[in-house]
N, C-alpha and C. Protein backbone atom coordinates (compact mmCIF):
# COMPACT_ATOMS: atom_id res chain seq x y z
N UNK A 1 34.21 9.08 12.02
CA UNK A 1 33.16 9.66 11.17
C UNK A 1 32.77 8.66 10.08
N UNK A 2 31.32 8.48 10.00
CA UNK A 2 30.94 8.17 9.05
C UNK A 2 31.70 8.15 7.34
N UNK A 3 31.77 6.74 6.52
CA UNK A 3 31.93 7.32 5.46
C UNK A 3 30.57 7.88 4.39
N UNK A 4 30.38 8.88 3.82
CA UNK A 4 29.31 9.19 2.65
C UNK A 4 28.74 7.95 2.63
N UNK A 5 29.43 7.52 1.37
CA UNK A 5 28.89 6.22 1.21
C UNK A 5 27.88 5.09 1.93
N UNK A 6 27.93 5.35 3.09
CA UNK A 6 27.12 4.53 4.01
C UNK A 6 26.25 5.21 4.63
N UNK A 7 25.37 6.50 3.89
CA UNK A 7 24.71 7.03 4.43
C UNK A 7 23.50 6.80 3.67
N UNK A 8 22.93 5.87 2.59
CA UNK A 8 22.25 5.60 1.90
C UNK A 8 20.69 5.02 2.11
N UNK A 9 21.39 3.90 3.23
CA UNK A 9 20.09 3.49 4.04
C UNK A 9 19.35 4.38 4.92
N UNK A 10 20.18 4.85 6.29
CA UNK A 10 19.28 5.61 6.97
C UNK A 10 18.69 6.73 6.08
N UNK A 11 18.59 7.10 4.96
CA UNK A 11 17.92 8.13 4.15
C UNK A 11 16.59 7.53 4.01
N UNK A 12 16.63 5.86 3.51
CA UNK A 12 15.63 5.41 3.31
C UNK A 12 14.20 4.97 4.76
N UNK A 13 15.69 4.82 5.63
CA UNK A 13 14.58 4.81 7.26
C UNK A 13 13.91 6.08 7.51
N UNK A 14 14.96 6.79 7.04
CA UNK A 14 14.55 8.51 7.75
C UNK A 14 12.95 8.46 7.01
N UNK A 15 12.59 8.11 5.56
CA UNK A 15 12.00 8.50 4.94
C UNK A 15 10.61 7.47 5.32
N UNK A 16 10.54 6.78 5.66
CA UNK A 16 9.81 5.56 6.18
C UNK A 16 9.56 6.41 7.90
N UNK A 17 10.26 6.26 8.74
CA UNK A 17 9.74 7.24 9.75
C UNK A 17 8.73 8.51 9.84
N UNK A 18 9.53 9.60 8.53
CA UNK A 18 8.23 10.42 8.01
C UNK A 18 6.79 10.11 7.72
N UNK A 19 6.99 9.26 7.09
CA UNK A 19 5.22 8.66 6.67
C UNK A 19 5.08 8.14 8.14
N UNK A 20 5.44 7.28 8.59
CA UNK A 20 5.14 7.00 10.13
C UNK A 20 4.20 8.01 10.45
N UNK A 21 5.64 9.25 11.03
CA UNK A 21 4.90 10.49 11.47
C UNK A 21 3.73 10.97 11.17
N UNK A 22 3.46 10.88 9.90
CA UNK A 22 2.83 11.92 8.74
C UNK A 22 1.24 11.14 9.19
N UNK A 23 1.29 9.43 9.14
CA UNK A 23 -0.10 8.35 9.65
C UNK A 23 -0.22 8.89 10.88
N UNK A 24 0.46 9.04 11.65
CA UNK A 24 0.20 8.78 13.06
C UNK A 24 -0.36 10.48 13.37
N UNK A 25 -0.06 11.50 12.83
CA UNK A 25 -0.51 12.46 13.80
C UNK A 25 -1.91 12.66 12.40
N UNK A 26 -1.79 11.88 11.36
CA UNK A 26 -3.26 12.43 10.96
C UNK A 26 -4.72 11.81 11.20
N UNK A 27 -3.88 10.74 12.14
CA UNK A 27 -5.55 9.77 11.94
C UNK A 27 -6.18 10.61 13.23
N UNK A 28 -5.28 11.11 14.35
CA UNK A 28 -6.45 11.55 15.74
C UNK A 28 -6.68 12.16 15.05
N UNK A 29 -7.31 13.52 14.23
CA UNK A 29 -7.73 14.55 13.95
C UNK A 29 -9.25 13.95 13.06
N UNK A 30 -8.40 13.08 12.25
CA UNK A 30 -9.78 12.59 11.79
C UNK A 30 -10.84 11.39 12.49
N UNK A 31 -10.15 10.81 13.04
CA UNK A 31 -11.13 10.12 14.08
C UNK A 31 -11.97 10.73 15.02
N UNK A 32 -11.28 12.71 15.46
CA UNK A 32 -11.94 13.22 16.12
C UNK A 32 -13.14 13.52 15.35
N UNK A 33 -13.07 13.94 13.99
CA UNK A 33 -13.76 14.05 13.45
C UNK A 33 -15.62 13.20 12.93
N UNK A 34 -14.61 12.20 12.85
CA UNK A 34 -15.68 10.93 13.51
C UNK A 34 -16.43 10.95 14.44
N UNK A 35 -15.64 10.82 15.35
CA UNK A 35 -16.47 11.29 16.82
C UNK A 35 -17.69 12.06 16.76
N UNK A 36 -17.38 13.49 16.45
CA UNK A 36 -17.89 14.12 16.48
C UNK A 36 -19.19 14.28 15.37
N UNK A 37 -19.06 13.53 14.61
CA UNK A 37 -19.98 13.44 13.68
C UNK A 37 -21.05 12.05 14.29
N UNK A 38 -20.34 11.50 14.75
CA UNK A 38 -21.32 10.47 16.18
C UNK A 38 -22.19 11.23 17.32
N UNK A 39 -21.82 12.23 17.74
CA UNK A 39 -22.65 12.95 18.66
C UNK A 39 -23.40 13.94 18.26
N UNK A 40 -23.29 13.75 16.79
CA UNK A 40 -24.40 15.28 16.29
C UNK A 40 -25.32 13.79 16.02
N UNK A 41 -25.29 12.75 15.30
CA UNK A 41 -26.42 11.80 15.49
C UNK A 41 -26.99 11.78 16.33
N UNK A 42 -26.45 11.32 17.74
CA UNK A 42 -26.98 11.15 18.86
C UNK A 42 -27.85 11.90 19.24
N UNK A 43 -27.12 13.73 18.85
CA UNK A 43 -28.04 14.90 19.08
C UNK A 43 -29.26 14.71 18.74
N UNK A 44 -29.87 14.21 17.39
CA UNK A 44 -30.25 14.43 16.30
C UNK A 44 -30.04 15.20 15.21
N UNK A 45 -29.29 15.74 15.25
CA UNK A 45 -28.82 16.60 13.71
C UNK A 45 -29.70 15.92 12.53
N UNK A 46 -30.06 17.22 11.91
CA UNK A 46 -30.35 16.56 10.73
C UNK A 46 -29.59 15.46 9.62
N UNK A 47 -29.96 14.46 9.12
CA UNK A 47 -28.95 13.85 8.00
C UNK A 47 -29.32 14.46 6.79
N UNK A 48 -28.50 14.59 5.91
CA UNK A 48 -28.68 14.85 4.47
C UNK A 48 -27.30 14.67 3.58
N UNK A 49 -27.47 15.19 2.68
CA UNK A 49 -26.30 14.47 1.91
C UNK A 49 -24.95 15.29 2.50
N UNK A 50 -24.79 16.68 2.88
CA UNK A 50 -23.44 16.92 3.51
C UNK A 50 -23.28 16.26 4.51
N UNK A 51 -24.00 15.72 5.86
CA UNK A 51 -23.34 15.20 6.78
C UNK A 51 -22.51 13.39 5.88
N UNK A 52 -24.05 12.94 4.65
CA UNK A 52 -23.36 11.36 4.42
C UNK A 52 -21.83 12.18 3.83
N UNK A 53 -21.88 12.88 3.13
CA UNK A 53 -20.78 13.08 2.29
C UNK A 53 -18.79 13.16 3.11
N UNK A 54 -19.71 13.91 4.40
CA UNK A 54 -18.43 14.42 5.32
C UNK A 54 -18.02 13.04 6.21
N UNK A 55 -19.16 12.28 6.36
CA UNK A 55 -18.73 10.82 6.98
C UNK A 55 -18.16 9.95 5.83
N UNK A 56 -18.42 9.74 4.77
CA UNK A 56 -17.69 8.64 3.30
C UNK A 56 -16.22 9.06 3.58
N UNK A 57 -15.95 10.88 3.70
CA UNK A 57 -14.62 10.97 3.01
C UNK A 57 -13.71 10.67 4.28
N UNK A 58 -14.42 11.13 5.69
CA UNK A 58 -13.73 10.80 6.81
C UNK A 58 -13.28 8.76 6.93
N UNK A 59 -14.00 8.42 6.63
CA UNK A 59 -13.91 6.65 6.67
C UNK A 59 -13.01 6.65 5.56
N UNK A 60 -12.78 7.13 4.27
CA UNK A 60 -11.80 7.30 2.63
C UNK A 60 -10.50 7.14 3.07
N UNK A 61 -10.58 8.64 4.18
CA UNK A 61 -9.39 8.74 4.41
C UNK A 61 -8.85 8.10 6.11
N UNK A 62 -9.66 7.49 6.69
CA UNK A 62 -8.92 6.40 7.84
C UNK A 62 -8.99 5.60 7.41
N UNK A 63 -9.30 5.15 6.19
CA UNK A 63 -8.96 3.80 5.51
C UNK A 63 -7.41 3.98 4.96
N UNK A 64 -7.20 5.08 4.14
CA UNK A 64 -6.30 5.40 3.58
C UNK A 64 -4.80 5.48 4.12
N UNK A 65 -5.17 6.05 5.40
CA UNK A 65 -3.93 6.19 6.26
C UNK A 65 -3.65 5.13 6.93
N UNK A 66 -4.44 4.04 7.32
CA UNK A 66 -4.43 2.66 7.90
C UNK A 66 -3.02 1.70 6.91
N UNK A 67 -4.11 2.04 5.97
CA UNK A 67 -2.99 1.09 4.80
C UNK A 67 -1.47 2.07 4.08
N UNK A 68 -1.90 3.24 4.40
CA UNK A 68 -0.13 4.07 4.04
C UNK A 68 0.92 3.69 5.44
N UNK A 69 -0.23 3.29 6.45
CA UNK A 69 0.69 3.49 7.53
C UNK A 69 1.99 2.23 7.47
N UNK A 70 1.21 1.20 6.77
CA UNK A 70 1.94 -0.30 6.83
C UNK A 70 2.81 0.13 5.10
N UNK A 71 2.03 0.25 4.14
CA UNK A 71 2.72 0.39 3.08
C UNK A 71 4.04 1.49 2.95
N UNK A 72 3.89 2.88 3.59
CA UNK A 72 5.11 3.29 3.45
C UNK A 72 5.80 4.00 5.23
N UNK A 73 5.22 3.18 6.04
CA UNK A 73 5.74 3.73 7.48
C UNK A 73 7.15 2.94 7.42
N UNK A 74 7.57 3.08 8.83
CA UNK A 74 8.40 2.43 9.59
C UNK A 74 8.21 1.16 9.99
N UNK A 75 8.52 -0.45 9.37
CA UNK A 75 8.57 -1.40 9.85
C UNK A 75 9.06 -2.31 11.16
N UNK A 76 8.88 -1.50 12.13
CA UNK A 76 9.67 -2.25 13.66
C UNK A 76 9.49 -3.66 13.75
N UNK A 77 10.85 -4.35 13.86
CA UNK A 77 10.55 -5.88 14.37
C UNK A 77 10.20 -6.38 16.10
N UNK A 78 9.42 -7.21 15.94
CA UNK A 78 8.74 -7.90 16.71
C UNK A 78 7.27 -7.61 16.97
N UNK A 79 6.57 -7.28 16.07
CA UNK A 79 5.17 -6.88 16.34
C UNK A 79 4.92 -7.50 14.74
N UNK A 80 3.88 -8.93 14.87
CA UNK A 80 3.22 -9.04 13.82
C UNK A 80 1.87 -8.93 13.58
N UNK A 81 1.04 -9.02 12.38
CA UNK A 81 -0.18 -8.37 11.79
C UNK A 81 -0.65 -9.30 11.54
N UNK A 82 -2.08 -9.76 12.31
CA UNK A 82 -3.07 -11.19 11.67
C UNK A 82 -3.76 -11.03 10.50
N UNK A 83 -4.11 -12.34 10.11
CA UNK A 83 -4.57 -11.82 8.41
C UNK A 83 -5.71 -11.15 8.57
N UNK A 84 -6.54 -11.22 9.35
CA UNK A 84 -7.76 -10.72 9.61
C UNK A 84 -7.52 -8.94 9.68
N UNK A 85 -6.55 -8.70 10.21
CA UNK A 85 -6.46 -7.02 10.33
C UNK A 85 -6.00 -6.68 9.17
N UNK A 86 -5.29 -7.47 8.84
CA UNK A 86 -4.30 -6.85 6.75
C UNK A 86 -5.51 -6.98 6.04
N UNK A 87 -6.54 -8.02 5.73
CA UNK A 87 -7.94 -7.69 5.10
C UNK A 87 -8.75 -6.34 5.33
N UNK A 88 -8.72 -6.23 6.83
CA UNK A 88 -9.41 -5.69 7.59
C UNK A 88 -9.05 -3.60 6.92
N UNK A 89 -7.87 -4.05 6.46
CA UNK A 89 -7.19 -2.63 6.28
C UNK A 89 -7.39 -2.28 4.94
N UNK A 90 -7.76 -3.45 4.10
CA UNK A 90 -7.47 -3.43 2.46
C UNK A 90 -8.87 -3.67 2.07
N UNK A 91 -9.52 -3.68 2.72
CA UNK A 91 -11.37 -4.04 2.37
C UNK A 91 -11.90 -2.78 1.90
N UNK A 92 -11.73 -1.78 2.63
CA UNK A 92 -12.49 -0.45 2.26
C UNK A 92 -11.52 0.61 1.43
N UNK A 93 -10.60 -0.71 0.72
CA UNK A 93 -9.90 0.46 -0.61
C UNK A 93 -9.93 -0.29 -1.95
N UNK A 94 -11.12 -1.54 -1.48
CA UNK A 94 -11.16 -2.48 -2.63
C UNK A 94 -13.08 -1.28 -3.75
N UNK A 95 -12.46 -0.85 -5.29
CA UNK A 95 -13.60 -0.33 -5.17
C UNK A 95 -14.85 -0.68 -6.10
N UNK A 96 -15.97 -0.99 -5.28
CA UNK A 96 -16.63 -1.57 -5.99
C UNK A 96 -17.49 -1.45 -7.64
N UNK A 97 -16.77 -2.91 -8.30
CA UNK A 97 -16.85 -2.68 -10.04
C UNK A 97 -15.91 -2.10 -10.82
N UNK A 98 -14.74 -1.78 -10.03
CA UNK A 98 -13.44 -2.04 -10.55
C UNK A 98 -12.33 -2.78 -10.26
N UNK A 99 -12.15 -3.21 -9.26
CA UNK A 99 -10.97 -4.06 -8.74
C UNK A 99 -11.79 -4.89 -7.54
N UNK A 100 -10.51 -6.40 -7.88
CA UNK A 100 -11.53 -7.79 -7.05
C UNK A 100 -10.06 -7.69 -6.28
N UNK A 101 -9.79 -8.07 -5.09
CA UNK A 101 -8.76 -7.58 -4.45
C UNK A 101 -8.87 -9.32 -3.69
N UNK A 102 -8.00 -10.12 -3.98
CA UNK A 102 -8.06 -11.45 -3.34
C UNK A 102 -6.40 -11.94 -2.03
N UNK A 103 -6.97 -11.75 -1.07
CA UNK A 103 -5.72 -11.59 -0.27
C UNK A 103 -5.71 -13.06 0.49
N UNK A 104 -4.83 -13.81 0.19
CA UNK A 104 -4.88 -15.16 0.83
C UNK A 104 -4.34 -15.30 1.61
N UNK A 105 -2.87 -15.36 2.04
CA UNK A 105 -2.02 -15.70 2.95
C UNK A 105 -2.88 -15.08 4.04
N UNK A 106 -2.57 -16.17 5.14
CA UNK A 106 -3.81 -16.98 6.51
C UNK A 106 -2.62 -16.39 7.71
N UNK A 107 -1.57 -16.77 7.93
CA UNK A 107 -0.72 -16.64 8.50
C UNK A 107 -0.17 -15.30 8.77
N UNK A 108 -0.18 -14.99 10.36
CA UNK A 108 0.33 -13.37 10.68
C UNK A 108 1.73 -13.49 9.56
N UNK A 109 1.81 -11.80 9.97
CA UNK A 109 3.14 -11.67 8.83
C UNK A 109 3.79 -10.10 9.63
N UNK A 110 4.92 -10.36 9.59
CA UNK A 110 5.86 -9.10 9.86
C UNK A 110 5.59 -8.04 9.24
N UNK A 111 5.99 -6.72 10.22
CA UNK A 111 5.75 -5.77 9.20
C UNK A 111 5.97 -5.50 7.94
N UNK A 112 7.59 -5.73 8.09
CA UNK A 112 8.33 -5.86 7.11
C UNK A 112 7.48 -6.50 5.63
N UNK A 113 7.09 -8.01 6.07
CA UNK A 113 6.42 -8.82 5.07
C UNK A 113 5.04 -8.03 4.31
N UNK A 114 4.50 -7.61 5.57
CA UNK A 114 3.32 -6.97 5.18
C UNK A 114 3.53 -5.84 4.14
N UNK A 115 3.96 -4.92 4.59
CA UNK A 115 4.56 -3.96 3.66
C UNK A 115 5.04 -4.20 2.44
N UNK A 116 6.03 -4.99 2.41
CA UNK A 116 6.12 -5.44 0.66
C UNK A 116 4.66 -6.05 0.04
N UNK A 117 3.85 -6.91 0.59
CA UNK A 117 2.54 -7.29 0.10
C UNK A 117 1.63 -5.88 -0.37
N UNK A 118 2.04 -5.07 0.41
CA UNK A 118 1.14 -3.80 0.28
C UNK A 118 1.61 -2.67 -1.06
N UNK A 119 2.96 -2.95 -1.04
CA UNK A 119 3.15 -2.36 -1.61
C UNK A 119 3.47 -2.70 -3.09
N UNK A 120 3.58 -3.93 -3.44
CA UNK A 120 3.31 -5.04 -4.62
C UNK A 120 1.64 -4.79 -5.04
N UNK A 121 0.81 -4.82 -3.93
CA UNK A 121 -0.78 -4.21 -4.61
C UNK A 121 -0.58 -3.18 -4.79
N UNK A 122 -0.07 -2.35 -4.75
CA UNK A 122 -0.20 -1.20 -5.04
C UNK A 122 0.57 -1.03 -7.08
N UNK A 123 2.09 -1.72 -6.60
CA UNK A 123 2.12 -1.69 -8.24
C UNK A 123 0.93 -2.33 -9.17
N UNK A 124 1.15 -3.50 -8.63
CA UNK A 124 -0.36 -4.52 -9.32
C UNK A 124 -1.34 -3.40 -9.84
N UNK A 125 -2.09 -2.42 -8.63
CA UNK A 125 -2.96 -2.10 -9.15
C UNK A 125 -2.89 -1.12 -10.49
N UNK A 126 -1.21 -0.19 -10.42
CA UNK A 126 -1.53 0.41 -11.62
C UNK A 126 -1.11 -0.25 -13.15
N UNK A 127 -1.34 -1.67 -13.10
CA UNK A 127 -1.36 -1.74 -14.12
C UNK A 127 -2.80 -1.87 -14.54
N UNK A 128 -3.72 -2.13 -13.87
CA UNK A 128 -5.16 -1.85 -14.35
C UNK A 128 -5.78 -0.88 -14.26
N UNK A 129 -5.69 -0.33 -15.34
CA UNK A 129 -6.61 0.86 -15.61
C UNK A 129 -7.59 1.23 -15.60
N UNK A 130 -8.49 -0.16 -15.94
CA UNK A 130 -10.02 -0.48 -16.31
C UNK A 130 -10.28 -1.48 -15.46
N UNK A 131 -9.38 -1.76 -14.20
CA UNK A 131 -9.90 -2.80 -13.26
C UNK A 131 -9.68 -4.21 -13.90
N UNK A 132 -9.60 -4.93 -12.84
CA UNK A 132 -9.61 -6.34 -12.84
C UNK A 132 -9.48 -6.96 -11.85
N UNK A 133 -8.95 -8.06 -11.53
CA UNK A 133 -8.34 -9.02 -10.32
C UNK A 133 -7.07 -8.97 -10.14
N UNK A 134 -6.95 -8.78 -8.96
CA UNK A 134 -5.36 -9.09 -7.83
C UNK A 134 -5.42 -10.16 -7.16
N UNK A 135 -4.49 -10.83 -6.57
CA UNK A 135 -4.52 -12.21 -6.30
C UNK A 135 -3.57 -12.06 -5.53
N UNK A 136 -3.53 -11.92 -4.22
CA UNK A 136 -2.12 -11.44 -3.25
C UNK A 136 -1.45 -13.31 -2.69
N UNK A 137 -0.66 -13.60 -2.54
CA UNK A 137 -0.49 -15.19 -2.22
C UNK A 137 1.02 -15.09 -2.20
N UNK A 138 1.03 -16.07 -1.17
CA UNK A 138 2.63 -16.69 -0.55
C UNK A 138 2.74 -18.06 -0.88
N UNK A 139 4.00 -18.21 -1.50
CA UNK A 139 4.56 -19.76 -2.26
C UNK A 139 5.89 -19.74 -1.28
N UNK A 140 6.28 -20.94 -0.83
CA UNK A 140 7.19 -21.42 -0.51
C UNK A 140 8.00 -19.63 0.45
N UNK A 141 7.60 -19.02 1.24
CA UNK A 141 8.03 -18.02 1.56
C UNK A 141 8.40 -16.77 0.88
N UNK A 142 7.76 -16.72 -0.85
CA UNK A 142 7.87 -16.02 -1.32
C UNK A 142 6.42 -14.92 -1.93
N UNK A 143 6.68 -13.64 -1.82
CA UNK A 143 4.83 -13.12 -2.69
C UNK A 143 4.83 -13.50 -3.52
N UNK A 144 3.73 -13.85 -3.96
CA UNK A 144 3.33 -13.21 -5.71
C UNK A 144 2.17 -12.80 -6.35
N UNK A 145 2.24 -12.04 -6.59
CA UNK A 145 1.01 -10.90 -7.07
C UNK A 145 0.85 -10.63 -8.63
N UNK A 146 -0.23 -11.29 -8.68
CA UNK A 146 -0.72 -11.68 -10.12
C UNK A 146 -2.05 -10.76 -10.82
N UNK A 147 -1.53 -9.74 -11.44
CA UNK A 147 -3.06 -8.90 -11.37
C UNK A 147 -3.31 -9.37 -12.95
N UNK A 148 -4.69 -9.20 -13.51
CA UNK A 148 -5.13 -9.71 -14.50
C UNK A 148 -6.49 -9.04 -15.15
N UNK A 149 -6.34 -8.70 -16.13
CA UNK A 149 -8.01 -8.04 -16.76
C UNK A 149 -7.67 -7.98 -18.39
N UNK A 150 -8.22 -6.81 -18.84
CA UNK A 150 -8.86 -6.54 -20.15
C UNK A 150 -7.77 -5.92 -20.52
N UNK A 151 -7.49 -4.96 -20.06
CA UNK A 151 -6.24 -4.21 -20.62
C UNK A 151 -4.91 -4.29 -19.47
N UNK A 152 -3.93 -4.65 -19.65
CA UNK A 152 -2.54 -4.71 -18.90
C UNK A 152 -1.81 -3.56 -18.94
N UNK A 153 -1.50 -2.72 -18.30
CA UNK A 153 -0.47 -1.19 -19.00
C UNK A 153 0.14 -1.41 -18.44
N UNK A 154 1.56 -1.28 -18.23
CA UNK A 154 2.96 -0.98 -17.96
C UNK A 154 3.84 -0.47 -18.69
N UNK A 155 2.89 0.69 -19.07
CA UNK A 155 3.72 1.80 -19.89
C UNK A 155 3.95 2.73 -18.61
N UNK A 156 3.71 3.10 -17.77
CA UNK A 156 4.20 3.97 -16.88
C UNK A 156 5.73 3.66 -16.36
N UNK A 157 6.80 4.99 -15.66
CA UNK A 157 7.92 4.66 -15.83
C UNK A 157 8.24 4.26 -14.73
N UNK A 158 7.01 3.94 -13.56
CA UNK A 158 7.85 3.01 -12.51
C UNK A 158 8.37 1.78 -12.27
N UNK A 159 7.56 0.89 -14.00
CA UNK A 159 8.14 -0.35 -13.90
C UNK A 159 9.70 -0.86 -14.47
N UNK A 160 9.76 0.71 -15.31
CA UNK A 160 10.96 0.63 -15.76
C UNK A 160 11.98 0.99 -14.15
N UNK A 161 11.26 2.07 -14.02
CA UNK A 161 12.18 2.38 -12.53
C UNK A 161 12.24 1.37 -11.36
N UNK A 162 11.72 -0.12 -11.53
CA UNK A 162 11.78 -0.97 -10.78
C UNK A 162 13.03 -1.59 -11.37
N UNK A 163 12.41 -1.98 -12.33
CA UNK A 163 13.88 -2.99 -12.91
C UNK A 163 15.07 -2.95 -13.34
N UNK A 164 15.09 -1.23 -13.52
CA UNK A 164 16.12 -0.51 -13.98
C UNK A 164 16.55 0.79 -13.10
N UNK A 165 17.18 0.15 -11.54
CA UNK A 165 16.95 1.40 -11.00
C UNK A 165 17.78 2.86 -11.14
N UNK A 166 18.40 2.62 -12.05
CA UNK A 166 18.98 3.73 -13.30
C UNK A 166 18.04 4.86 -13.79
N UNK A 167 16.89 4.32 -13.81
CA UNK A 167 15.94 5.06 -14.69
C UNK A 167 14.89 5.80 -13.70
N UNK A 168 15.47 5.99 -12.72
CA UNK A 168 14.07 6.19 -11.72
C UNK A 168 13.51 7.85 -11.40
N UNK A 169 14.77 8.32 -11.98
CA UNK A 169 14.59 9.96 -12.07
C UNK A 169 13.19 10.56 -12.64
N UNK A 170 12.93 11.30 -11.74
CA UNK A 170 11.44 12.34 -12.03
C UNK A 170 9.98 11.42 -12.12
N UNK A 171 10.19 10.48 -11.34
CA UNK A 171 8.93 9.52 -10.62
C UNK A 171 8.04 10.54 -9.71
N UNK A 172 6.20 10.73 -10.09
CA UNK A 172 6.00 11.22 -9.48
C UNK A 172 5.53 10.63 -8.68
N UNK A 173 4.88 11.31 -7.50
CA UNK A 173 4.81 10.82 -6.13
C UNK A 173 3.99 9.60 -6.07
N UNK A 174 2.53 9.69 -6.88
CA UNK A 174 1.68 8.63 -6.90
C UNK A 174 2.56 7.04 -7.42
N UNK A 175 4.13 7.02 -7.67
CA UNK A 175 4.39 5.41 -8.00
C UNK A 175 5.45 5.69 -7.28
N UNK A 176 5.67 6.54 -5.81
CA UNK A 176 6.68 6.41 -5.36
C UNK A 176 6.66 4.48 -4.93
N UNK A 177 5.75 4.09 -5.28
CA UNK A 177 5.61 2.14 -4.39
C UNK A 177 6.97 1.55 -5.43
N UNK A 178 7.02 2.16 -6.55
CA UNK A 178 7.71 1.30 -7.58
C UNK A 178 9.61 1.30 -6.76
N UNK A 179 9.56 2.96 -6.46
CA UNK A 179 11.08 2.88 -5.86
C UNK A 179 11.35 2.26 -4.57
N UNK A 180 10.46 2.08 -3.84
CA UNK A 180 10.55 1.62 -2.39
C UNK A 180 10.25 -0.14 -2.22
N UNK A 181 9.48 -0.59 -3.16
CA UNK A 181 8.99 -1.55 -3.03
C UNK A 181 10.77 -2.48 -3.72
N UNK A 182 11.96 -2.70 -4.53
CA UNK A 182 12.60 -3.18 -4.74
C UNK A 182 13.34 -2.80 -3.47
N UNK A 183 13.77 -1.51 -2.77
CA UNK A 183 14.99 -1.44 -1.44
C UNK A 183 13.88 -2.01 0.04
N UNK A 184 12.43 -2.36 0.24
CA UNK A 184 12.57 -3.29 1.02
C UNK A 184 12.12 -4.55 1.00
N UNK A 185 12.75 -5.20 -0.26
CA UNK A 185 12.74 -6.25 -0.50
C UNK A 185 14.42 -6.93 -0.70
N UNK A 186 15.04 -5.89 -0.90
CA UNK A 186 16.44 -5.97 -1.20
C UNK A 186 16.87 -5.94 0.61
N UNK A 187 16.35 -5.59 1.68
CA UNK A 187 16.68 -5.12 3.25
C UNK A 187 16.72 -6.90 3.61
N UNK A 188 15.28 -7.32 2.96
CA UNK A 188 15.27 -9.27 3.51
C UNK A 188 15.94 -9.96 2.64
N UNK A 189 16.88 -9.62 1.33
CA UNK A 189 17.36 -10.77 1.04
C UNK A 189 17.04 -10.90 -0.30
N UNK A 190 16.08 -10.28 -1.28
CA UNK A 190 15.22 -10.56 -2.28
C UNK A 190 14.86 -9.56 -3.39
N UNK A 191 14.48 -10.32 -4.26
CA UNK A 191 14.84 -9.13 -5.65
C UNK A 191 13.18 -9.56 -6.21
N UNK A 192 12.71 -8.47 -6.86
CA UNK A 192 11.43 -8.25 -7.44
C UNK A 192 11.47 -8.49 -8.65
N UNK A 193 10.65 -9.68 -9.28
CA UNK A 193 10.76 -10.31 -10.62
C UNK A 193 9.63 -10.02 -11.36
N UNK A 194 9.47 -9.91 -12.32
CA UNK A 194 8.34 -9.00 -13.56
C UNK A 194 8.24 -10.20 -14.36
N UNK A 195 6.77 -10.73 -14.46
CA UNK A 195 6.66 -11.25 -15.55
C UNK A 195 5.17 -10.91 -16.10
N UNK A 196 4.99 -10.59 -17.62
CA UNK A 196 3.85 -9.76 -17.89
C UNK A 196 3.52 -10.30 -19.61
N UNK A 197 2.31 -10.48 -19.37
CA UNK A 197 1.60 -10.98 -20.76
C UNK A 197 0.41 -9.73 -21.20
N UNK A 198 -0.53 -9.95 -22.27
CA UNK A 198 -1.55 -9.14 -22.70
C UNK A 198 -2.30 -8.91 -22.00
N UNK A 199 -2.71 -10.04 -20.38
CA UNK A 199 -3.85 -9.87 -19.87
C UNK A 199 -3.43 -9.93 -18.38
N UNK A 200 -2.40 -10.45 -18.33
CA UNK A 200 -1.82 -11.06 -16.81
C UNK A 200 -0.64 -10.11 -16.46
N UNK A 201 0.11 -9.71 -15.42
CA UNK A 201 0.96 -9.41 -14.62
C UNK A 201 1.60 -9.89 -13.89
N UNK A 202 2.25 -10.76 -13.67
CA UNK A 202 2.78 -11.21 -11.79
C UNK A 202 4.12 -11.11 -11.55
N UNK A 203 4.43 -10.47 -9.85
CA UNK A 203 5.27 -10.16 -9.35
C UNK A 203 6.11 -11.08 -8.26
N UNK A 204 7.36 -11.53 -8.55
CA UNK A 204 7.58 -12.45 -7.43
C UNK A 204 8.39 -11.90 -6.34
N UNK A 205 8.06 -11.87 -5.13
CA UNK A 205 9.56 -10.79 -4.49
C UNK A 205 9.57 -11.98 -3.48
């Protein structure tokens, strides 16, 4: 039998599988949805602002689940992601006149890899409140994510709950990235470094 103690990780797979689940059975429903909003065109249906409105939120949210699927799914090895599809996923959550979303690294990348990138923008982004620039980039095999604007906040308590994972109690759901993003970076080997000025942010994992 198992000891307790070593039951810590698979909690964290189990929980990564869920979102799996959770992407995977919601996108057919809304793609059907899609669909089907393709053949009332075809029909001719009238357009007006409920059909634009019901197509924006349907594309909102297969954008949305595209990029939860990599940021908090299940990472399986041996299947990697070209840069062209990781853009491809992060383009239609970049929003326009608040955030400049700059994703460099050229080179496919593991899930694994991907996912921490994803989920590093995601802290990045809440430290801008009022928008600014992200700067996603790989040094010597390492991220670093440099967000930058007018106002910097990291008064919220997930950055404490990053660096202090002592403190992570009663995180609500919207920064669950802050608790997940240090244990799979800690899975390859690597620890998430904070360095933060008046205008700048950057993260090294």
């Amino acid at each position: 039998m198992k000891d307790v103690k070593d039951m810590g990780e698979p909690n964290v797979n189990i929980a990564a599988l869920i979102g799996s689940r959770i992407c995977h059975d919601l996108i057919s429903p809304i793609g059907a949805i899609n669909n089907g909003l393709e053949l009332l065109e075809m029909s001719g249906a009238r357009e007006g602002p409920e059909m634009a409105l019901i197509s924006e939120s349907c594309a909102d949210a297969t954008a949305r689940i595209r990029f939860f699927r990599v940021a908090f799914g299940a990472a399986p090895e041996g299947r990697d992601i070209g840069s062209g599809e990781l853009r491809d996923i992060i383009a239609p959550l970049v929003r326009p006149g608040r955030h400049r979303i700059d994703w460099r690294p050229e080179e496919p990348l593991s899930r694994a890899e991907a996912q921490i990138g994803f989920l590093a923008l995601l802290c990045a982004e809440s430290a801008l409140p009022r928008g600014g620039e992200i700067v996603i980039d790989r040094v010597a095999d390492r991220w670093v994510v440099r967000a930058s604007g007018d106002d910097i906040s990291t008064e919220c308590r997930g950055w404490l709950a990053m660096e202090h994972p002592g403190m992570a109690a009663d995180l609500p759901p919207a920064r669950v990235q802050f608790l997940l993003l240090p244990q799979v970076a800690a899975a390859l080997g690597r620890q998430v470094e904070v360095r933060r000025d008046d205008t700048w942010l950057e993260l090294k994992i």
